[in-house]
Protein backbone atom coordinates (compact mmCIF):
# COMPACT_ATOMS: atom_id res chain seq x y z
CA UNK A 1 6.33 -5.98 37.75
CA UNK A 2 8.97 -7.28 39.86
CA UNK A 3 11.96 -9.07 38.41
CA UNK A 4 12.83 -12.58 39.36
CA UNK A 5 16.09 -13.28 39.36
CA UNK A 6 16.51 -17.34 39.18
CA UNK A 7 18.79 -19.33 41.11
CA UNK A 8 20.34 -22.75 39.63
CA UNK A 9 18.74 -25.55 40.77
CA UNK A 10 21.93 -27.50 42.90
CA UNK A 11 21.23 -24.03 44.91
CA UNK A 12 18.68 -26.43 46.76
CA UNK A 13 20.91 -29.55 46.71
CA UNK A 14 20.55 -31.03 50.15
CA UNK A 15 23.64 -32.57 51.81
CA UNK A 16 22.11 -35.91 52.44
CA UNK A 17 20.77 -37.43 49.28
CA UNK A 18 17.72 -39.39 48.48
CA UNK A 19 17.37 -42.93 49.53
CA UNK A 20 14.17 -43.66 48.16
CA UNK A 21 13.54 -46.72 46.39
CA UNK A 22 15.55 -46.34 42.74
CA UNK A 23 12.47 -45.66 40.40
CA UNK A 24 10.57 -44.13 43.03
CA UNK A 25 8.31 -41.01 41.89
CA UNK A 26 9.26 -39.10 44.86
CA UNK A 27 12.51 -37.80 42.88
CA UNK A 28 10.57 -36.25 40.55
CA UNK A 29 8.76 -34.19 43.13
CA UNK A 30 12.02 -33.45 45.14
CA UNK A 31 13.50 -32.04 41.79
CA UNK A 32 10.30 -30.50 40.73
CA UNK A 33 10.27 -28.53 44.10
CA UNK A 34 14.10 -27.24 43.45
CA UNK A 35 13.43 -26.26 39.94
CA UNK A 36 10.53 -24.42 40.84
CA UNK A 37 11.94 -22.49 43.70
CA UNK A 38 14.63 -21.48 41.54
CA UNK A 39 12.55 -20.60 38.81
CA UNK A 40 10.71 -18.37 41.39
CA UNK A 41 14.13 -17.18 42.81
CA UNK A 42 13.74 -17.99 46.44
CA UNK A 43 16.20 -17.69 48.79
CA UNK A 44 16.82 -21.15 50.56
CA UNK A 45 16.50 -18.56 54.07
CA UNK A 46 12.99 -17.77 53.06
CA UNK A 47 11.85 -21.24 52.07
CA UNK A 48 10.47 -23.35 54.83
CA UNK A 49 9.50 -27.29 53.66
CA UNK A 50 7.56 -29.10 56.14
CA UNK A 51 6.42 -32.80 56.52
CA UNK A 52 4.65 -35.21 58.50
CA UNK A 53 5.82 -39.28 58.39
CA UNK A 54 6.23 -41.65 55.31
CA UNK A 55 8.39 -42.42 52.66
CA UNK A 56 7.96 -39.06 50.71
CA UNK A 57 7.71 -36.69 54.07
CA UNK A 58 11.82 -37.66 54.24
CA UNK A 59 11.69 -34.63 52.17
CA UNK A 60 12.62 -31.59 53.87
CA UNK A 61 15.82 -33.42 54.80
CA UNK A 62 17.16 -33.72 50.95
CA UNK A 63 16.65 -29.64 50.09
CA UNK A 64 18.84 -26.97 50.94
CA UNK A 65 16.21 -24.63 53.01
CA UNK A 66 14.55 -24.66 56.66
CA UNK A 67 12.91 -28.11 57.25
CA UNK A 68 11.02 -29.44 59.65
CA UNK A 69 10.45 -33.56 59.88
CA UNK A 70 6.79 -33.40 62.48
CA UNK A 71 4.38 -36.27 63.51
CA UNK A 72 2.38 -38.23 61.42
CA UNK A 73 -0.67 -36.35 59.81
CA UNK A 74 0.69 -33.24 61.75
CA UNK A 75 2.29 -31.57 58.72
CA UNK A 76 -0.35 -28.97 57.49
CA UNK A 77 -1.01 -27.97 61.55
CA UNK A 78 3.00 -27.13 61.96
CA UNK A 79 3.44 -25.63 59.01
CA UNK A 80 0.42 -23.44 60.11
CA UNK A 81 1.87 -22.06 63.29
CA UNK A 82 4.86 -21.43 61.16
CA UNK A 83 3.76 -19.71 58.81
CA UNK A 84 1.53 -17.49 60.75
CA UNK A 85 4.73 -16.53 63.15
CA UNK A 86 6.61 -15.78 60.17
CA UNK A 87 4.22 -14.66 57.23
CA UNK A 88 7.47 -13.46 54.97
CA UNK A 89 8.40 -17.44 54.50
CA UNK A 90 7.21 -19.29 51.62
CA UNK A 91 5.87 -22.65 53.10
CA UNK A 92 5.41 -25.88 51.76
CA UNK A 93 4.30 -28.91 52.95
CA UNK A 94 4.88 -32.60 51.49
CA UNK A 95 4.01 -35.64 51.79
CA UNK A 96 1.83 -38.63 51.35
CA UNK A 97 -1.64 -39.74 50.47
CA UNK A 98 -1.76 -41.41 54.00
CA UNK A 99 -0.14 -38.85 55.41
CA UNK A 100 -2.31 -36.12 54.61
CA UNK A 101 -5.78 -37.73 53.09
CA UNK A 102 -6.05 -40.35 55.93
CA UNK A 103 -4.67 -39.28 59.76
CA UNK A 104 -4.28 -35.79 58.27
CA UNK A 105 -7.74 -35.10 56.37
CA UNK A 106 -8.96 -32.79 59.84
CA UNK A 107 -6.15 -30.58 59.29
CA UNK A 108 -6.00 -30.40 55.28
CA UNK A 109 -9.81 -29.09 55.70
CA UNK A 110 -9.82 -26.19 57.93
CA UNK A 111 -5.94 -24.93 56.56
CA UNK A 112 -8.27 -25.18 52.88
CA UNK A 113 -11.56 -23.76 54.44
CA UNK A 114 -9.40 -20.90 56.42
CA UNK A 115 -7.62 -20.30 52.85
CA UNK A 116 -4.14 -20.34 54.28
CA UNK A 117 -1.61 -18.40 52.16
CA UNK A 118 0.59 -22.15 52.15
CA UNK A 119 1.51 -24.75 49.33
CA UNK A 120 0.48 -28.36 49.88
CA UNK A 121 2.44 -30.94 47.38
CA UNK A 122 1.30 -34.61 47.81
CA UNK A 123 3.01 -37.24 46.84
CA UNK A 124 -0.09 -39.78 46.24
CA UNK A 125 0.93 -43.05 45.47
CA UNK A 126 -2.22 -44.87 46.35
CA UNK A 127 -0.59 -47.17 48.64
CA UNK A 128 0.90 -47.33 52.46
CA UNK A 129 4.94 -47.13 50.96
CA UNK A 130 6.77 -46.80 53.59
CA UNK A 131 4.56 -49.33 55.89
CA UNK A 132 4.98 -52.06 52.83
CA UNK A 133 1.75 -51.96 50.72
CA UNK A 134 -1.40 -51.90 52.82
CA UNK A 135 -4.05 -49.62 51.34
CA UNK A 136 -4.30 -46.08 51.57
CA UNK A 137 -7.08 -43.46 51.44
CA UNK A 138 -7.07 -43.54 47.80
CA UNK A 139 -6.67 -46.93 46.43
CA UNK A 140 -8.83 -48.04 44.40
CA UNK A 141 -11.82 -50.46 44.97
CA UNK A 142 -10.44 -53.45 44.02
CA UNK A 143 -6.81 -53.20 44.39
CA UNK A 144 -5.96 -56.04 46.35
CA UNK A 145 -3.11 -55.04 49.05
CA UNK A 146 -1.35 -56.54 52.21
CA UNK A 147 -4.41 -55.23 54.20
CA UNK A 148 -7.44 -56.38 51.46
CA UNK A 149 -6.05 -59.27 49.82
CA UNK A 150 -9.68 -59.67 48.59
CA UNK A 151 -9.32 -56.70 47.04
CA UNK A 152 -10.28 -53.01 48.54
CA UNK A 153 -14.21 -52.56 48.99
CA UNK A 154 -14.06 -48.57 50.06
CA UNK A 155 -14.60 -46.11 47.81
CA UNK A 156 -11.40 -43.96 47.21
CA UNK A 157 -11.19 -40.23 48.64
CA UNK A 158 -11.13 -37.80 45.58
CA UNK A 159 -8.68 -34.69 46.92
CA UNK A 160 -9.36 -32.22 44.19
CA UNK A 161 -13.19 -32.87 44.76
CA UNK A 162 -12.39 -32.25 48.84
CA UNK A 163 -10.27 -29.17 48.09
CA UNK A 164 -12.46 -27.26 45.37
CA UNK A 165 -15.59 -27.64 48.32
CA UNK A 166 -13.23 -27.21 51.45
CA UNK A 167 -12.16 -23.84 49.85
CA UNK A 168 -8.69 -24.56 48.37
CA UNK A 169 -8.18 -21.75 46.15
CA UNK A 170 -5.35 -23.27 44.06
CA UNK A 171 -6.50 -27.26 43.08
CA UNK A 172 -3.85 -29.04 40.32
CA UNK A 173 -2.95 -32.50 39.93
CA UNK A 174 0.59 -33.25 38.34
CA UNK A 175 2.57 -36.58 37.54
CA UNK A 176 6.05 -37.36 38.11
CA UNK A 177 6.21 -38.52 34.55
CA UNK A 178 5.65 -35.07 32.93
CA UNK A 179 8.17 -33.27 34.74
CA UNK A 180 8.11 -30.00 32.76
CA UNK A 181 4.54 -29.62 33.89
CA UNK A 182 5.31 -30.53 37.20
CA UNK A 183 7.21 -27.77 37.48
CA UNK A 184 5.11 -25.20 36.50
CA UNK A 185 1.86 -26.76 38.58
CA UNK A 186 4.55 -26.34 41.74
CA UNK A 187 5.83 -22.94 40.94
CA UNK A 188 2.29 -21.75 40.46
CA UNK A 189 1.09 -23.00 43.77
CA UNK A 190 3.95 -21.32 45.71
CA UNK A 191 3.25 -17.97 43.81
CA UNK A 192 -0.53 -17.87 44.22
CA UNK A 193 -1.79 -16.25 47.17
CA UNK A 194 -3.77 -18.76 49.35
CA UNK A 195 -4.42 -22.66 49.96
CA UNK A 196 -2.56 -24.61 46.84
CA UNK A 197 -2.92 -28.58 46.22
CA UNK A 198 -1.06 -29.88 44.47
CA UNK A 199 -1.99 -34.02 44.31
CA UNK A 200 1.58 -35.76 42.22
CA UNK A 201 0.30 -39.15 41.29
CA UNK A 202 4.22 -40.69 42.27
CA UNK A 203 4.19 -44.23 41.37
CA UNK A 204 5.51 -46.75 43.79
CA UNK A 205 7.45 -49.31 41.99
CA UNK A 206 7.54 -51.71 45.59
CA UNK A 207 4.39 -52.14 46.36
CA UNK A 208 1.88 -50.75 44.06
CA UNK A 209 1.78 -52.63 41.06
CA UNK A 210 -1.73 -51.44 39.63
CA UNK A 211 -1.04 -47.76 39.50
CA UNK A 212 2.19 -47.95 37.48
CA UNK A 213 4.29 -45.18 34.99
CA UNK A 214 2.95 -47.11 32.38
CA UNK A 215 -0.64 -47.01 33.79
CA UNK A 216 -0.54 -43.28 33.45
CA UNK A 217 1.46 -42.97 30.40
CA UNK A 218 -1.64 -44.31 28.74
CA UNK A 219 -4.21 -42.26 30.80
CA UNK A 220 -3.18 -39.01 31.31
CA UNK A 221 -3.71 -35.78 29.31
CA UNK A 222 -3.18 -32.23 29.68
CA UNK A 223 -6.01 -29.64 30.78
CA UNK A 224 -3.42 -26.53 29.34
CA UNK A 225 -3.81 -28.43 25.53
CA UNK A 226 -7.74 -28.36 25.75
CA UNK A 227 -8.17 -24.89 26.72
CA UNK A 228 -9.51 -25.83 30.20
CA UNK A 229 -11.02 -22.42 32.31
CA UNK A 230 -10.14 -23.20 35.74
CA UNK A 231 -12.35 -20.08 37.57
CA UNK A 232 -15.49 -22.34 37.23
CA UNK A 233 -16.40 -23.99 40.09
CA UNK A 234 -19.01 -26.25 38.74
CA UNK A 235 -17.00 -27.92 35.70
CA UNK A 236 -13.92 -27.97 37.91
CA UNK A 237 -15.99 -29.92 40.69
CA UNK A 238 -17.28 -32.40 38.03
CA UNK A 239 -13.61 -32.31 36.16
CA UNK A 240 -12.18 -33.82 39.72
CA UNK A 241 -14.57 -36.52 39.10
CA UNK A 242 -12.62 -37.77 35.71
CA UNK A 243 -10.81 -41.10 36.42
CA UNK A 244 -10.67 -44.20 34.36
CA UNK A 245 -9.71 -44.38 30.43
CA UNK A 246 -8.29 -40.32 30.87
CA UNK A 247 -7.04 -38.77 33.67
CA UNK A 248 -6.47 -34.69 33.39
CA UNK A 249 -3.37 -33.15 34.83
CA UNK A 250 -3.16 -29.74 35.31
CA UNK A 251 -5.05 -26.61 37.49
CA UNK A 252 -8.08 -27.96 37.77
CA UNK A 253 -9.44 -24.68 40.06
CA UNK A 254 -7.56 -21.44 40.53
CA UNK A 255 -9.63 -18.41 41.63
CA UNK A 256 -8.71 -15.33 44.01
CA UNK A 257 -9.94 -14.70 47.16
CA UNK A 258 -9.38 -13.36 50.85
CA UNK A 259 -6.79 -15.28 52.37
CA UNK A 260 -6.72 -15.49 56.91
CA UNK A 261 -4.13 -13.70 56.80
CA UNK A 262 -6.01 -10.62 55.16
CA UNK A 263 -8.19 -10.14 58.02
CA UNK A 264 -6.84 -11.40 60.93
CA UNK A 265 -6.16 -8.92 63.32
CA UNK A 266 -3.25 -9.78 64.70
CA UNK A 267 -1.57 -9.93 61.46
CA UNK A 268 -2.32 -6.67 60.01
CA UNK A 269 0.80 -5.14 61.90
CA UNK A 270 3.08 -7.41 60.23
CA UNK A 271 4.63 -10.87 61.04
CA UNK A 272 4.61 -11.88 64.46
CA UNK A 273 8.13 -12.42 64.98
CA UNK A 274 8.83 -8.32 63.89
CA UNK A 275 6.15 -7.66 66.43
CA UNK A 276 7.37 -6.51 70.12
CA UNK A 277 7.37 -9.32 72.72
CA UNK A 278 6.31 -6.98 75.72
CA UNK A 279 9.67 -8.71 77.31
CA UNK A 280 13.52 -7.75 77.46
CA UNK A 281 15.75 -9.91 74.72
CA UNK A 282 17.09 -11.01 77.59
CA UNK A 283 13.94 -12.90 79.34
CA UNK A 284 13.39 -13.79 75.54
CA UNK A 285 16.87 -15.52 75.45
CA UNK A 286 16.68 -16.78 78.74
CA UNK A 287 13.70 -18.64 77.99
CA UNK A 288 15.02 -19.96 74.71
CA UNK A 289 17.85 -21.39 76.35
CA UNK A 290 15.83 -23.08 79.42
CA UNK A 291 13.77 -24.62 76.19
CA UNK A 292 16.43 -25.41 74.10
């Protein structure tokens, strides 16, 4: 077995900090992400976080390691081409319920479906956060917003349900109020080999006042402390379901399988970027520079 050797955690101190709103989930996730990579001993140089556009896809620019800020709902399809360039990178993607449930959802299929050797952490607050409090993919029926001051009459998108069928082969859900578990739900999806979810119910204190910490504080419950076997598909399907008076945290689906980059082709010589161009380093740097 390998040895890890761990890194502190300010190794991934970013040298802009935070500005989300104070209370905000999203710090929980940020520090949950830095503990974890040091707890899995990766280099900043071989860490690559990417996002798309909302409050929590600031991210990448608040960790020490390669970031990249895309276009809204864009995350997973970047962070694709990345990692398939550079297969020795461990990639991770981040950011919001809107982000990646709503203009997203085409690409957070076929990444899960393709079984994609990348971590997704969401940071699903149930709300539109950074727009000011219009409804998201998965609000609640009911939850009355800027955008359904009526209340919300669509049914809510269940992500673990989407991911265990899609072909996710990694499907947790953590909460920034049990940060310990956090933690270990991140670290576990960036170690497993293929498509990891991880859906982080993050509270927004602004503009979602149904789905509070205290909300969850009296919901939530631990998989880990009921013995919970997460290589079933069927009970883990029908566990996704489980929302209301108690809400499970935890891997809710783990199993191994092929992942693309197994059996694609291409990739069985190595990364692409330590395979020969078929051009001189200097066309290659010429053309850099006429891009850059």
């Amino acid at each position: 077995m390998e040895t890890v050797t761990q890194l502190p955690v300010e190794t991934y101190k970013g040298s802009v900090d935070p500005d989300w709103c104070p209370g905000c989930g999203d710090y929980g996730v940020l520090r949950s992400l830095q503990t974890a990579a040091g707890n899995l001993g990766i280099n900043p140089k071989d860490l690559l976080v990417v996002s798309g556009i909302g409050c929590s896809s600031n991210l990448p620019g608040f960790i020490h390691a390669y970031g990249i800020h895309s276009l809204h709902g864009r995350a997973i399809a970047v962070a694709t081409g990345a990692h398939l360039a550079n297969t020795d990178l461990k990639v991770v993607i981040t950011g919001g319920d809107g982000d990646g449930y709503g203009i997203g959802v085409g690409h957070f299929i076929h990444a899960m479906r393709r079984n994609l050797d990348v971590t997704y952490i969401v940071m699903d607050n149930q709300i539109y956060g950074l727009t000011t409090g219009q409804t998201s993919p998965t609000t609640t029926r009911g939850h009355k917003t800027k955008s359904t001051p009526q209340g919300n009459v669509e049914v809510p998108l269940n992500p673990l349900a989407l991911a265990i069928t899609a072909g996710a082969t990694y499907v947790a859900r953590g909460y920034t109020g049990e940060q310990k578990q956090l933690v270990e739900l991140i670290a576990g999806g960036i170690a497993h080999r293929g498509f990891s979810l991880i859906d982080v119910y993050s509270p927004c204190v602004t503009y979602n006042k149904v789905n509070t910490y205290s909300f969850f504080k009296e919901r939530v419950y631990k998989l880990e402390d009921e013995g919970w076997d997460s290589s079933d598909f069927s009970k883990s399907l029908q566990k996704s379901f489980e929302w209301g008076d108690r809400i499970p945290l935890g891997v809710v689906y783990k199993v191994k399988q092929t992942t693309y980059e197994d059996v694609e082709p291409v990739l069985q010589k190595g990364p692409l970027i330590k395979q020969p161009l078929g051009i001189s380093k200097e066309t290659m740097a010429a053309f850099v520079n006429e891009m850059v």
